[in-house]
Structure formats: structure tokens, C-alpha cells
C-alpha atoms as a PDB file:
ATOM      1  CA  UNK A   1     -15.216 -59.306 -34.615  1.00  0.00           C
ATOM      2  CA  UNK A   2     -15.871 -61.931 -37.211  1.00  0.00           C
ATOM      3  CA  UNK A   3     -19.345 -62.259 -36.143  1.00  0.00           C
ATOM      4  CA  UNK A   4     -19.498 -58.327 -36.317  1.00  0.00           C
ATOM      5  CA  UNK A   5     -18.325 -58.416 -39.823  1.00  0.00           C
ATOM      6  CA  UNK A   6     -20.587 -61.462 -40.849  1.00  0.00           C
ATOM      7  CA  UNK A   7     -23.962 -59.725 -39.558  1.00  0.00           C
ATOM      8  CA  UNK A   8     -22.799 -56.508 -41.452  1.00  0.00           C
ATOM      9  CA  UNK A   9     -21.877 -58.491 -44.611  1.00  0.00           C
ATOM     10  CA  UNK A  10     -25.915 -59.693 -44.469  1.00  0.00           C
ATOM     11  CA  UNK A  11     -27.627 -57.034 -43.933  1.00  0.00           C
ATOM     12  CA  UNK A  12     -25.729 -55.248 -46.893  1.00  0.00           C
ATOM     13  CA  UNK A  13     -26.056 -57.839 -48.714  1.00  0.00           C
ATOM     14  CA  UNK A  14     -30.224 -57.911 -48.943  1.00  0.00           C
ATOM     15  CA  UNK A  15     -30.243 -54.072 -48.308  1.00  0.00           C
ATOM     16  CA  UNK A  16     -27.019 -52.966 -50.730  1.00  0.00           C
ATOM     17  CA  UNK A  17     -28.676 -49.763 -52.403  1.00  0.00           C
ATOM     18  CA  UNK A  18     -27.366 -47.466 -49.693  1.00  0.00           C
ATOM     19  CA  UNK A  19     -24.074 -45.448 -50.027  1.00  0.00           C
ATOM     20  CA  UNK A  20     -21.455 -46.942 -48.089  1.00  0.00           C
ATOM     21  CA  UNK A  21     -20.451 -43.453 -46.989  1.00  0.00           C
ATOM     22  CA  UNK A  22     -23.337 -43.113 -44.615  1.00  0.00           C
ATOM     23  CA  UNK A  23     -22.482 -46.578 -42.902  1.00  0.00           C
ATOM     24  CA  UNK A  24     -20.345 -47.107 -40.263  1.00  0.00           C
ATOM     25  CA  UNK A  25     -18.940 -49.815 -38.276  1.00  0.00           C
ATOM     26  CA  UNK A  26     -22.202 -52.088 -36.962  1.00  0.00           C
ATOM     27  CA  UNK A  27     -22.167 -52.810 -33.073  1.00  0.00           C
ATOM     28  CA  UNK A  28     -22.748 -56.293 -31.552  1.00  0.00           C
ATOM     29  CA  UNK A  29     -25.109 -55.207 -28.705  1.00  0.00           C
ATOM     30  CA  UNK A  30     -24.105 -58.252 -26.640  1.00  0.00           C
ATOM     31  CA  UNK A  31     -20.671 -59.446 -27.109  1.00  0.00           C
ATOM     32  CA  UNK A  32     -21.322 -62.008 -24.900  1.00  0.00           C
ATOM     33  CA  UNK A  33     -24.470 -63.774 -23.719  1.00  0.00           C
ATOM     34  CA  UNK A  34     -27.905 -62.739 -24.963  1.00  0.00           C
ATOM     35  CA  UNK A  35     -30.093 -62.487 -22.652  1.00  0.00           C
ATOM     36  CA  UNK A  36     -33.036 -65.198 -21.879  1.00  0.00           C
ATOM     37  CA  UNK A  37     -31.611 -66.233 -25.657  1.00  0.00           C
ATOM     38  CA  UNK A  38     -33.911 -69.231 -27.367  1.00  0.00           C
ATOM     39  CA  UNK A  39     -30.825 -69.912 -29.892  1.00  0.00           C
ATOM     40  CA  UNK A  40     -27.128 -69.752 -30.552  1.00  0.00           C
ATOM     41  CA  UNK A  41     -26.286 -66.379 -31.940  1.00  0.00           C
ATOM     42  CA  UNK A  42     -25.843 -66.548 -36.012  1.00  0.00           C
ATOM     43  CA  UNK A  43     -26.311 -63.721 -39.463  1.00  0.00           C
ATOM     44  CA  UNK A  44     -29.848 -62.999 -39.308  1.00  0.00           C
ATOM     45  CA  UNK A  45     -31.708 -64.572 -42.303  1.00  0.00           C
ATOM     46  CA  UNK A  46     -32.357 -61.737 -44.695  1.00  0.00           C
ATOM     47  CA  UNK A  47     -34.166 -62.079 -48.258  1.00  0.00           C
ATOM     48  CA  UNK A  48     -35.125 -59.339 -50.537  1.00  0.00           C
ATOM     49  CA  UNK A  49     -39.035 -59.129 -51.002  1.00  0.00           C
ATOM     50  CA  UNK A  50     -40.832 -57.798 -53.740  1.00  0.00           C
ATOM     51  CA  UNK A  51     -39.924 -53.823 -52.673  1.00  0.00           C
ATOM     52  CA  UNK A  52     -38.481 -54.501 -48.886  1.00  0.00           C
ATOM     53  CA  UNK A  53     -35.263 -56.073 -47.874  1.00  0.00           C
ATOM     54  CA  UNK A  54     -36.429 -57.647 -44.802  1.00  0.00           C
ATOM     55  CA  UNK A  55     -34.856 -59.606 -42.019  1.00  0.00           C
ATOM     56  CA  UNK A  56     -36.521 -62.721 -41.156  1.00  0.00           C
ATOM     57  CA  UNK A  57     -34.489 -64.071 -37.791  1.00  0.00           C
ATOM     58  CA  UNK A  58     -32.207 -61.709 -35.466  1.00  0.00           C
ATOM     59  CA  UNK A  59     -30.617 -63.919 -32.959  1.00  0.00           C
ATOM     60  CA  UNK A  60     -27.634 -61.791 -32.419  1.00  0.00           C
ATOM     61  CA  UNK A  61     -28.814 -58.168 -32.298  1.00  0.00           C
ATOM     62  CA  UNK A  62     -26.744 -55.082 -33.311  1.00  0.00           C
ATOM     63  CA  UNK A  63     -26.621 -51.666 -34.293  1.00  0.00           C
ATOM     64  CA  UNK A  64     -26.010 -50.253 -37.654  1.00  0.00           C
ATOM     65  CA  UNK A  65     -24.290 -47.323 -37.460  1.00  0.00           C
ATOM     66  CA  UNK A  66     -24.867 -44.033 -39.946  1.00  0.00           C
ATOM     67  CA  UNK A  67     -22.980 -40.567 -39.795  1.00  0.00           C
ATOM     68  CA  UNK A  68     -24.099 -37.157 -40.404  1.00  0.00           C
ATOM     69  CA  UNK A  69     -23.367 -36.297 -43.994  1.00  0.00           C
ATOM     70  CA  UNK A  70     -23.519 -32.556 -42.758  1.00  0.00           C
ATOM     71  CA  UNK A  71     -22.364 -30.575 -39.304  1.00  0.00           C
ATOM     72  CA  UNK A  72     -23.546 -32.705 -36.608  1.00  0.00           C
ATOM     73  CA  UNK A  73     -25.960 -31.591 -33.884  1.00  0.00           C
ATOM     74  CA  UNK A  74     -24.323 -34.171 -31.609  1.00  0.00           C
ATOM     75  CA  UNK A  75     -27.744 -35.847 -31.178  1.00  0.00           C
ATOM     76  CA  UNK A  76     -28.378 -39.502 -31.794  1.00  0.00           C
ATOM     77  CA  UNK A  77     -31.403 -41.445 -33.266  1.00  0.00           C
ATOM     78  CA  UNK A  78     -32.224 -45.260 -32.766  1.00  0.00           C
ATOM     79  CA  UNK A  79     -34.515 -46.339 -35.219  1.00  0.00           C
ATOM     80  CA  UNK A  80     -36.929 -49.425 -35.275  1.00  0.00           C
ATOM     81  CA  UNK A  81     -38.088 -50.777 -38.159  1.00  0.00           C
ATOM     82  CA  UNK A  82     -41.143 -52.529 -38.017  1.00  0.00           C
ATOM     83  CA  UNK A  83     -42.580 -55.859 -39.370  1.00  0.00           C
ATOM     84  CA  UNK A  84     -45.315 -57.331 -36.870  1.00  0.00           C
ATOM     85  CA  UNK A  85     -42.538 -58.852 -34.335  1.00  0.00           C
ATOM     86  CA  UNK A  86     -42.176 -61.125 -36.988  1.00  0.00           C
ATOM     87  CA  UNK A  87     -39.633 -59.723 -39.466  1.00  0.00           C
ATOM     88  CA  UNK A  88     -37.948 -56.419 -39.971  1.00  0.00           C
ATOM     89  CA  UNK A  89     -38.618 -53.993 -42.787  1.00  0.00           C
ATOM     90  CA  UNK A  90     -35.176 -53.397 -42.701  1.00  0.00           C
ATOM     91  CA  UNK A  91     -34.190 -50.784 -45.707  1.00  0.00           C
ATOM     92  CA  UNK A  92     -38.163 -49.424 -45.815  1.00  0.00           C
ATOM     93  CA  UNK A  93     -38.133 -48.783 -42.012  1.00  0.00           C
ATOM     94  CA  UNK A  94     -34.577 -48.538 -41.162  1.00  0.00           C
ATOM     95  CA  UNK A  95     -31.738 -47.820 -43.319  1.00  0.00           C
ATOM     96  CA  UNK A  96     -33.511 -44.936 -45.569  1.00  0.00           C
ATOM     97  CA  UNK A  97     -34.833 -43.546 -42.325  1.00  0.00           C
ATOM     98  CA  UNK A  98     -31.290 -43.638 -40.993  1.00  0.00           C
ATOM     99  CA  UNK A  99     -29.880 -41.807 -44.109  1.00  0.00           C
ATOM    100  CA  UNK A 100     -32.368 -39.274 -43.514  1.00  0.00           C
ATOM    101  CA  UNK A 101     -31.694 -38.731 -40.652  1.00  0.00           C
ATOM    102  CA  UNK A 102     -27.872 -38.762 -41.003  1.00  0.00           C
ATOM    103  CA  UNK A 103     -28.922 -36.018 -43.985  1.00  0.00           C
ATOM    104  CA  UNK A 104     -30.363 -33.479 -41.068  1.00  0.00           C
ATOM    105  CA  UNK A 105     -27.216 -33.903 -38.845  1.00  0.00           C
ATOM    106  CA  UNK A 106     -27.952 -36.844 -36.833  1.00  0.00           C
ATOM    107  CA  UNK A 107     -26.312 -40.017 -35.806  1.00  0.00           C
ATOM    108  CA  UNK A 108     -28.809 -42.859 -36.766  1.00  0.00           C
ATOM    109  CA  UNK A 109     -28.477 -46.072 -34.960  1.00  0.00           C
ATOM    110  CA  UNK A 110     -30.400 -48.852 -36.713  1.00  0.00           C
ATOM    111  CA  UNK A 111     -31.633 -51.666 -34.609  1.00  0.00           C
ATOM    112  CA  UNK A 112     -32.086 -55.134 -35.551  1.00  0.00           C
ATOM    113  CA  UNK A 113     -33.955 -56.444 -32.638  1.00  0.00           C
ATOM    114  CA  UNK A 114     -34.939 -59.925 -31.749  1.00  0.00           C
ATOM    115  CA  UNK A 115     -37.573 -61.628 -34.334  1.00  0.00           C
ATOM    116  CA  UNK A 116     -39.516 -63.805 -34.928  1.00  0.00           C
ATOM    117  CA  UNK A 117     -41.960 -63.351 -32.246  1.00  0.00           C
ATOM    118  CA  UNK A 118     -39.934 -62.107 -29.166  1.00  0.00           C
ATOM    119  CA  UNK A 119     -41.283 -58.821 -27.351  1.00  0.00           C
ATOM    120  CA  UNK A 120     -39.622 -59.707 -24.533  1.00  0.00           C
ATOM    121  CA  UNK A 121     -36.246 -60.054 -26.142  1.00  0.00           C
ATOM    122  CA  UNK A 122     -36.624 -56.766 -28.273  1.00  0.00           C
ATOM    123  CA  UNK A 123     -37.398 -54.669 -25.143  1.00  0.00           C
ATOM    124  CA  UNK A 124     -34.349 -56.295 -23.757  1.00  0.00           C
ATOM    125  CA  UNK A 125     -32.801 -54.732 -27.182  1.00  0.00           C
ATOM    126  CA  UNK A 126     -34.239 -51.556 -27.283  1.00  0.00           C
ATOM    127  CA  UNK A 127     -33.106 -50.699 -23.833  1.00  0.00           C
ATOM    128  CA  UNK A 128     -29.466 -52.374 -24.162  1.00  0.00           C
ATOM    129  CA  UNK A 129     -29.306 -49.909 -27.828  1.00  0.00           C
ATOM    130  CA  UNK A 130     -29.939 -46.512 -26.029  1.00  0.00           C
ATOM    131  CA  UNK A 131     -27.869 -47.231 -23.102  1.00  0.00           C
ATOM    132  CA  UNK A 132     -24.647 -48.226 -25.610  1.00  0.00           C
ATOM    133  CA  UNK A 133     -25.542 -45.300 -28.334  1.00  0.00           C
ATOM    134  CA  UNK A 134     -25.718 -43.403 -24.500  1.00  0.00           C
ATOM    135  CA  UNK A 135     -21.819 -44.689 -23.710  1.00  0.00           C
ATOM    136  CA  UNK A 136     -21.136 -43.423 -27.653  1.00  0.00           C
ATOM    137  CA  UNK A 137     -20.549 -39.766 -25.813  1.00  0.00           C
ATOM    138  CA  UNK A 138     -24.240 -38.842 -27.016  1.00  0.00           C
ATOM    139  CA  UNK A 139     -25.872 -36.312 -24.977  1.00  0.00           C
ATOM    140  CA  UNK A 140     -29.163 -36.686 -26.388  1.00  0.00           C
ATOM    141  CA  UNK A 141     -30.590 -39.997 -27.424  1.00  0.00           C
ATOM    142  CA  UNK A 142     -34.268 -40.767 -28.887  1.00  0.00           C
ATOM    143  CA  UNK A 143     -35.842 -43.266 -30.582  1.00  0.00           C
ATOM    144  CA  UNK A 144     -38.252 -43.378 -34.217  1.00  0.00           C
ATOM    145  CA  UNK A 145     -40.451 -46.464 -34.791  1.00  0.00           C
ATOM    146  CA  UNK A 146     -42.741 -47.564 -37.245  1.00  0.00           C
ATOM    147  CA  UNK A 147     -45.871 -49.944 -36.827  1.00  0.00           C
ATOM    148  CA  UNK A 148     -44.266 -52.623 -34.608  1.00  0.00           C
ATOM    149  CA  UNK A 149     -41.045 -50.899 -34.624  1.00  0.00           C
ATOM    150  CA  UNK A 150     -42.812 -48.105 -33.240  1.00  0.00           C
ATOM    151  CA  UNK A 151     -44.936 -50.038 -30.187  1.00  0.00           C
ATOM    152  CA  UNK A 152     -41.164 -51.084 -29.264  1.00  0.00           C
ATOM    153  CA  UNK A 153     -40.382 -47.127 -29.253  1.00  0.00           C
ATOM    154  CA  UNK A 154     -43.001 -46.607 -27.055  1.00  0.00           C
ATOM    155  CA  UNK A 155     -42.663 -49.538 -24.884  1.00  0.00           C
ATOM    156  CA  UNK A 156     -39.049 -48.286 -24.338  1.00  0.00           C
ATOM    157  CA  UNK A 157     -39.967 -44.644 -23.488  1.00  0.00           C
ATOM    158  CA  UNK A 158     -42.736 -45.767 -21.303  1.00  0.00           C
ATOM    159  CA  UNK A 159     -40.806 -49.023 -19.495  1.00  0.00           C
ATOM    160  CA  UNK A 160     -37.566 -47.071 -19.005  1.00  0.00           C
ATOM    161  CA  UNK A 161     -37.662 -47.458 -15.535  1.00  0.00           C
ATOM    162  CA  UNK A 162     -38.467 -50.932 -14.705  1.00  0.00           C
ATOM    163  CA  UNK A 163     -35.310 -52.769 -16.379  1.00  0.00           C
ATOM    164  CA  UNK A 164     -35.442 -55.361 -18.760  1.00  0.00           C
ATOM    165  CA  UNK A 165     -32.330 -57.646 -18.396  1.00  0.00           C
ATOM    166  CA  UNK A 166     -29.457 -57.970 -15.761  1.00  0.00           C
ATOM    167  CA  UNK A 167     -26.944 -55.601 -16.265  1.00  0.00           C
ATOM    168  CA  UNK A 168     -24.219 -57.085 -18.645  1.00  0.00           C
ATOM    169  CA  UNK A 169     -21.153 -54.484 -18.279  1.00  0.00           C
ATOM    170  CA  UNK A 170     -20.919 -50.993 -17.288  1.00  0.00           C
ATOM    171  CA  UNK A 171     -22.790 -49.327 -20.342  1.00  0.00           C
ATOM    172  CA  UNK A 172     -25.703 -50.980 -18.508  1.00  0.00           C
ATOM    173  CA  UNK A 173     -25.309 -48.430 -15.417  1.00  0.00           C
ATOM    174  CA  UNK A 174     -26.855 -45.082 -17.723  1.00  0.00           C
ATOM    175  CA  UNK A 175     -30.057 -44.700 -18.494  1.00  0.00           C
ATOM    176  CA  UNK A 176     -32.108 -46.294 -20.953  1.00  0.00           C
ATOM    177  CA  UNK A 177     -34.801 -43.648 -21.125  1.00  0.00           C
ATOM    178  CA  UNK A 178     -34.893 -42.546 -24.841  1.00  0.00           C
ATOM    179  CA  UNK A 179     -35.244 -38.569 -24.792  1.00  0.00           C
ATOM    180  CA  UNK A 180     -37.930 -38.213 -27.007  1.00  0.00           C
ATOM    181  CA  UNK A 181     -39.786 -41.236 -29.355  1.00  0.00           C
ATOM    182  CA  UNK A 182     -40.906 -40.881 -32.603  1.00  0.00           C
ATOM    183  CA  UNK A 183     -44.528 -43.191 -33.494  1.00  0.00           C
ATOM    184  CA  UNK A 184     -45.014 -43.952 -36.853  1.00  0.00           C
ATOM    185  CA  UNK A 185     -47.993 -45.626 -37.730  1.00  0.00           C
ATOM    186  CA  UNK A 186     -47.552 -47.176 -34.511  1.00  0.00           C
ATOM    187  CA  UNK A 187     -49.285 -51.046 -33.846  1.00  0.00           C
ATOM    188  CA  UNK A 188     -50.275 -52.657 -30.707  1.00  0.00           C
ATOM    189  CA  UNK A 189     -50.802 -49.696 -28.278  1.00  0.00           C
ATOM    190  CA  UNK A 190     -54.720 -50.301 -27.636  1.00  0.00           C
ATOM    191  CA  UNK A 191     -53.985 -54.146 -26.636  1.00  0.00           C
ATOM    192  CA  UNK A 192     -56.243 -53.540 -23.263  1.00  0.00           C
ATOM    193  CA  UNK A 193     -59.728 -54.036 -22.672  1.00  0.00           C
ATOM    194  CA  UNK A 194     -61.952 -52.441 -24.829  1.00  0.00           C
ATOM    195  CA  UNK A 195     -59.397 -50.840 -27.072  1.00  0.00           C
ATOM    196  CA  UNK A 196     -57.714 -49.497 -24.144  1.00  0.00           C
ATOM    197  CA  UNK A 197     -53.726 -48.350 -23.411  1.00  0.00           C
ATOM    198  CA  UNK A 198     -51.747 -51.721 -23.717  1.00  0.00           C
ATOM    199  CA  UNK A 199     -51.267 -52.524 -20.232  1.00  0.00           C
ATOM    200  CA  UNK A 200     -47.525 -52.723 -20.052  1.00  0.00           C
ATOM    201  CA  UNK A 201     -47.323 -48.938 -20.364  1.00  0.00           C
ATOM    202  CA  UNK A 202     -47.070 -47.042 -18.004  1.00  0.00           C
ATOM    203  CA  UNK A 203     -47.507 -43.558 -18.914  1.00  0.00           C
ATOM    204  CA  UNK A 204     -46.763 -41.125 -16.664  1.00  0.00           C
ATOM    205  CA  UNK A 205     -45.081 -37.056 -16.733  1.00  0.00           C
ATOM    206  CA  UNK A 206     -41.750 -38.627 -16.411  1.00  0.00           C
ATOM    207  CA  UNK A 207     -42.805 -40.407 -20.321  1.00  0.00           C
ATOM    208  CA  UNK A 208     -40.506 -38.540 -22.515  1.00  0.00           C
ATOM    209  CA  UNK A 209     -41.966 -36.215 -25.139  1.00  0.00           C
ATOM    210  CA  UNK A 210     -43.953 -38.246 -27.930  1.00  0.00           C
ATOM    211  CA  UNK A 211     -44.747 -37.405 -31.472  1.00  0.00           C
ATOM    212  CA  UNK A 212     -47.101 -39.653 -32.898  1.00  0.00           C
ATOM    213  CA  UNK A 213     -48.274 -39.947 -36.622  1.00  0.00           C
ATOM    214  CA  UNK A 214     -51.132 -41.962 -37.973  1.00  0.00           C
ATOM    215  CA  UNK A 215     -54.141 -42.406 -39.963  1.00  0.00           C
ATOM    216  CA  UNK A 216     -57.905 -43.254 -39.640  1.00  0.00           C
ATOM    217  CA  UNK A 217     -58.240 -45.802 -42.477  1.00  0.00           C
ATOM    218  CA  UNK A 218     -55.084 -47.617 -40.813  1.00  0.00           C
ATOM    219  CA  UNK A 219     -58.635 -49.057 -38.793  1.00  0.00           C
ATOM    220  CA  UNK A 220     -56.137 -52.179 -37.397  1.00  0.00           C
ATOM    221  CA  UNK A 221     -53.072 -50.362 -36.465  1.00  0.00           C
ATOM    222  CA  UNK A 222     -52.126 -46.571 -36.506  1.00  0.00           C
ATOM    223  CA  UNK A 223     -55.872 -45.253 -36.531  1.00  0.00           C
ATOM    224  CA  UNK A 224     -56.806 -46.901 -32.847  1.00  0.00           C
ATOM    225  CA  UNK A 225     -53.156 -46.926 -31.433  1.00  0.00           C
ATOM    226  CA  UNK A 226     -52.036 -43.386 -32.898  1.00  0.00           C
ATOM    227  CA  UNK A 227     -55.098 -41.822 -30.153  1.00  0.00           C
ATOM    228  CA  UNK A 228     -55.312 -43.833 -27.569  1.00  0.00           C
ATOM    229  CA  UNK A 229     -51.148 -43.164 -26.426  1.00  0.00           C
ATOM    230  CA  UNK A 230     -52.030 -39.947 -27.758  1.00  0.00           C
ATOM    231  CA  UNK A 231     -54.850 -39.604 -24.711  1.00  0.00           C
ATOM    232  CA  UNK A 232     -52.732 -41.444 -22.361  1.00  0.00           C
ATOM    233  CA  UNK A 233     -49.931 -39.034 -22.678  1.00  0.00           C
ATOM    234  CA  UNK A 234     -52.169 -35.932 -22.539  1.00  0.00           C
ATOM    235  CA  UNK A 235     -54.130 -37.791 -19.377  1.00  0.00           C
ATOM    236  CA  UNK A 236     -50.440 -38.029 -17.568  1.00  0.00           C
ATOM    237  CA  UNK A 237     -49.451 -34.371 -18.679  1.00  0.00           C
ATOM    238  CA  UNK A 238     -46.499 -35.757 -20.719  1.00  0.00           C
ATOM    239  CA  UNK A 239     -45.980 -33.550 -24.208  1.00  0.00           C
ATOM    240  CA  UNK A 240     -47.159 -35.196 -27.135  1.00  0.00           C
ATOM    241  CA  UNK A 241     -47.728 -33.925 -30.626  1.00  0.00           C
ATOM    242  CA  UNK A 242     -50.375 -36.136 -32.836  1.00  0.00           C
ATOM    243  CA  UNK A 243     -50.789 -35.685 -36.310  1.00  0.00           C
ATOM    244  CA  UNK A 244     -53.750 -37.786 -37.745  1.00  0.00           C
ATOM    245  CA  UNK A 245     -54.518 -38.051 -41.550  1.00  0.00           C
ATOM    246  CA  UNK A 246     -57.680 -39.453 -42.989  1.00  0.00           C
ATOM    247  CA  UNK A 247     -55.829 -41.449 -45.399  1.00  0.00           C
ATOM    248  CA  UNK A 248     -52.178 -42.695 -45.678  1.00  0.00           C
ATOM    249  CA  UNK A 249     -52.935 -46.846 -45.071  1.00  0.00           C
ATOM    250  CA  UNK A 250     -50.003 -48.766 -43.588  1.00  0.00           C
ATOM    251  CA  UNK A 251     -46.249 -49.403 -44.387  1.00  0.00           C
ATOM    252  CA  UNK A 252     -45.337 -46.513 -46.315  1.00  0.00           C
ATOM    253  CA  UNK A 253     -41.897 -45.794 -44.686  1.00  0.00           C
ATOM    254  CA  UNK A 254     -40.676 -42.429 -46.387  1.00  0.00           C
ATOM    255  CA  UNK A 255     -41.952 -43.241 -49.580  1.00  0.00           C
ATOM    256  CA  UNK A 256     -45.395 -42.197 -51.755  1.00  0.00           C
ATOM    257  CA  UNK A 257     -48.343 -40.694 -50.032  1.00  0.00           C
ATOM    258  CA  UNK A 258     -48.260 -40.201 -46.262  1.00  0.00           C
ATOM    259  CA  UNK A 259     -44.334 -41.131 -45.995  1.00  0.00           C
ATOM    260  CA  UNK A 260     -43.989 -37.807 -48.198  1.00  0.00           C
ATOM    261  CA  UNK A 261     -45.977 -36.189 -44.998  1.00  0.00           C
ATOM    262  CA  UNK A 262     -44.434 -37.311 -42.133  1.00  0.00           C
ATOM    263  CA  UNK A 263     -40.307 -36.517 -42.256  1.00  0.00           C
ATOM    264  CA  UNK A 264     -41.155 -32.275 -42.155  1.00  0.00           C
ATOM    265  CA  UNK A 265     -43.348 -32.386 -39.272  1.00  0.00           C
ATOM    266  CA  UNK A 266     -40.836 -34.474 -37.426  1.00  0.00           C
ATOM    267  CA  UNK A 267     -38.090 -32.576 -38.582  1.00  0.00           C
ATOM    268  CA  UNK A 268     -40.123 -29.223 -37.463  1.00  0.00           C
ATOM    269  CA  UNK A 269     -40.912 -31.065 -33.944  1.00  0.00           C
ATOM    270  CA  UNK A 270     -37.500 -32.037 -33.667  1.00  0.00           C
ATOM    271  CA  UNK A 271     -36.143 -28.727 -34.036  1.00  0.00           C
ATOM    272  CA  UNK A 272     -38.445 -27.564 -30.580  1.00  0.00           C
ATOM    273  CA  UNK A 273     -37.058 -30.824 -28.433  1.00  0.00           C
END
């Protein structure tokens, strides 16, 4: 509990603009040992940058917990910020994402996964989040991602079936297939040869439904990733729903320009899942 309440304590403290009425209590996602872990677990470094609060180094992963501010739908939403695998954009990407959500009747889960530079760990995290957020009595689980945050979305809804860690406790017997991802401005999806689907994917018509946002001067990230999962999904005959803007650039969260876009169309896609 202490450790709980001293990761909480840190993330509020570099990301304290929110309401405290959204946030609820934040879940350790492994009480016990982390997995394949390169450190002992500790409060994640956090700093405030020049308009991002970002976490710098998760050891101890958890889940930040917001609830609906109107009727609930009963649906839940884990969302991963992104940050290059390196650091997490955590207010940008996560917490005002969460509130938004929370705002549309949601549960929003916030993830802090495993950084710096730990795929393998954050898949690990990713799956462990939507199987406990699964044992919350949540009948409908998905993810939302942005840049990295988002390849760890759709490494999740694509990997679901080949699992990640040895189980831990009995939340680990559900299923950690999210039931529907969200990719915004998604990163590292074209990773094979040639610009090709990253090969850890496996797409297939079991892939959960997709909606995928991104735009062609993002010419390092979204713009090449956004359409090649995009044809991969529509290859396999798994639903996806692309929406591709000439210009938007990178890192926008919900804020100016494309982040103004983006929130309606998932919010109208949303409404059909």
C-alpha cells in the first residue's frame, strides 16, 4: 500500500492540473514480482517539461484509475501514452485522454508501462492491465494509444494470444485481448523489410476492431505506420477504420490542430463497437 500511495503521490505531483474528482485509487499491476524485472521496484522519476509532465523511469507499473463524471456505459478504456519507449507523455497522452474519456461515460485506466527502453516489459504490462481492468467486473475492455503508446496498443490487440509473462495470480486466467484499440499517430508498425508490417504482429480476423488515425507529413511515424496496419487489417478481413490527414505533424495529444480532429471520430466509431 505504501508503495501504491508513493507512485500516486508522483505522478500527481508532475501532472497536478487534473481534478482530483476524476481520479481514483491507482493499482499496483504486480504486487509482487515484476516480471523479467532489470531493477528493484521504486516512484517512477517524473519531471515537468516545457508543456508535458512526463515520466522518465517506470520500474513498478500501475494503473491510474478515472471515473465517469456522467452515467456509465460500463465500458473500460486503457490508455497508453506514448514517448518513444523512452519516457511517457504522461498528462499529454494519458491523464487528459483519461478525463475525456471519463467525460463520455467511460472508465479510463491509465498505464504507466515499463520505460526506458523495455518493449518486452511493456507488452508484459499491457497484457497484465487488460486482464486486471478485465477482473474490475468490466465487460468490455479496449485500449487507445498514441505514437509509441499506440504500437503497444496494437502489439497487444495483435499478440493477445501468444502470452507474455507466466501467470502471476488468478486475474491472469481471462483474457488479455483488448476489444477494440484505438491508434493514434501510431510509431513503429512498418519495422519489416521494406517498410513492411512489424513482424511481431500477427494480424489475423480474430485482431480486434482497429481505428487508426494519422497523417502524411508525420513521414517518420503515423504517415507509414497509420497504412501499412491499416492494409494488414483489411488483408486479414479484420474491421478497421483509417482516417488520414495531410497535415497534423506529431504529438499533439487532444490539443491544437489534429488533436481537435481526432476525439469525434473516435467518439462516433465508438458509439458502432
Amino acid at each position: 500500500m505504501k508503495k501504491m500511495m508513493k507512485t500516486a503521490c508522483a505522478m500527481l505531483a508532475v501532472c497536478g492540473t487534473l481534478s482530483a474528482q476524476y481520479v481514483m485509487p491507482t493499482i499496483e499491476l504486480w504486487p509482487q514480482q515484476v516480471p523479467a524485472a532489470r531493477e528493484a521496484k521504486a516512484a517512477p522519476a517524473a519531471r515537468q517539461g516545457r508543456d508535458v509532465a512526463y515520466l522518465d523511469r517506470v520500474s513498478n507499473p500501475t494503473l491510474e484509475a478515472f471515473a465517469p463524471t456522467v452515467e456509465t456505459n460500463g465500458k473500460a478504456v486503457v490508455v497508453c501514452p506514448g514517448g518513444a519507449y523512452s519516457v511517457l507523455a504522461y498528462d499529454k497522452e494519458g491523464q487528459e485522454v483519461a478525463q475525456w474519456l471519463a467525460s463520455q461515460g467511460y472508465t479510463a485506466y491509465v498505464l504507466a508501462y515499463r520505460v526506458p527502453d523495455n518493449r518486452a516489459g511493456a507488452l508484459q504490462d499491457a497484457q497484465r492491465a487488460v486482464r486486471l481492468v478485465r477482473q474490475r467486473g468490466h465487460k468490455v475492455v479496449g485500449m487507445i494509444g498514441f505514437s509509441a503508446g499506440a504500437s503497444l496498443t496494437c502489439r497487444a490487440a495483435t499478440r493477445w494470444a501468444q502470452p507474455a509473462y507466466e501467470p502471476a495470480d488468478e486475474a491472469d486466467a481471462l483474457s488479455c485481448r483488448p476489444d477494440f484499440g484505438i491508434l493514434i499517430y501510431p510509431a513503429y508498425l512498418d519495422e519489416g523489410p521494406g517498410g513492411t508490417l512489424t513482424p511481431e504482429l500477427t494480424v489475423s480476423a480474430e485482431t480486434p476492431p482497429l481505428f487508426v488515425f494519422g497523417t502524411e507529413d508525420d513521414v517518420r511515424y503515423s504517415g507509414p505506420s497509420s497504412l501499412t496496419i491499416t492494409d494488414a487489417m483489411r488483408r486479414a478481413g479484420a474491421p478497421v477504420e483509417l482516417h488520414y490527414l495531410a497535415r497534423g505533424g506529431h504529438g499533439y495529444g487532444m490539443r491544437a490542430g489534429a488533436g481537435l480532429v481526432w476525439p469525434p471520430l473516435v467518439q462516433a466509431w465508438l458509439a458502432k463497437q
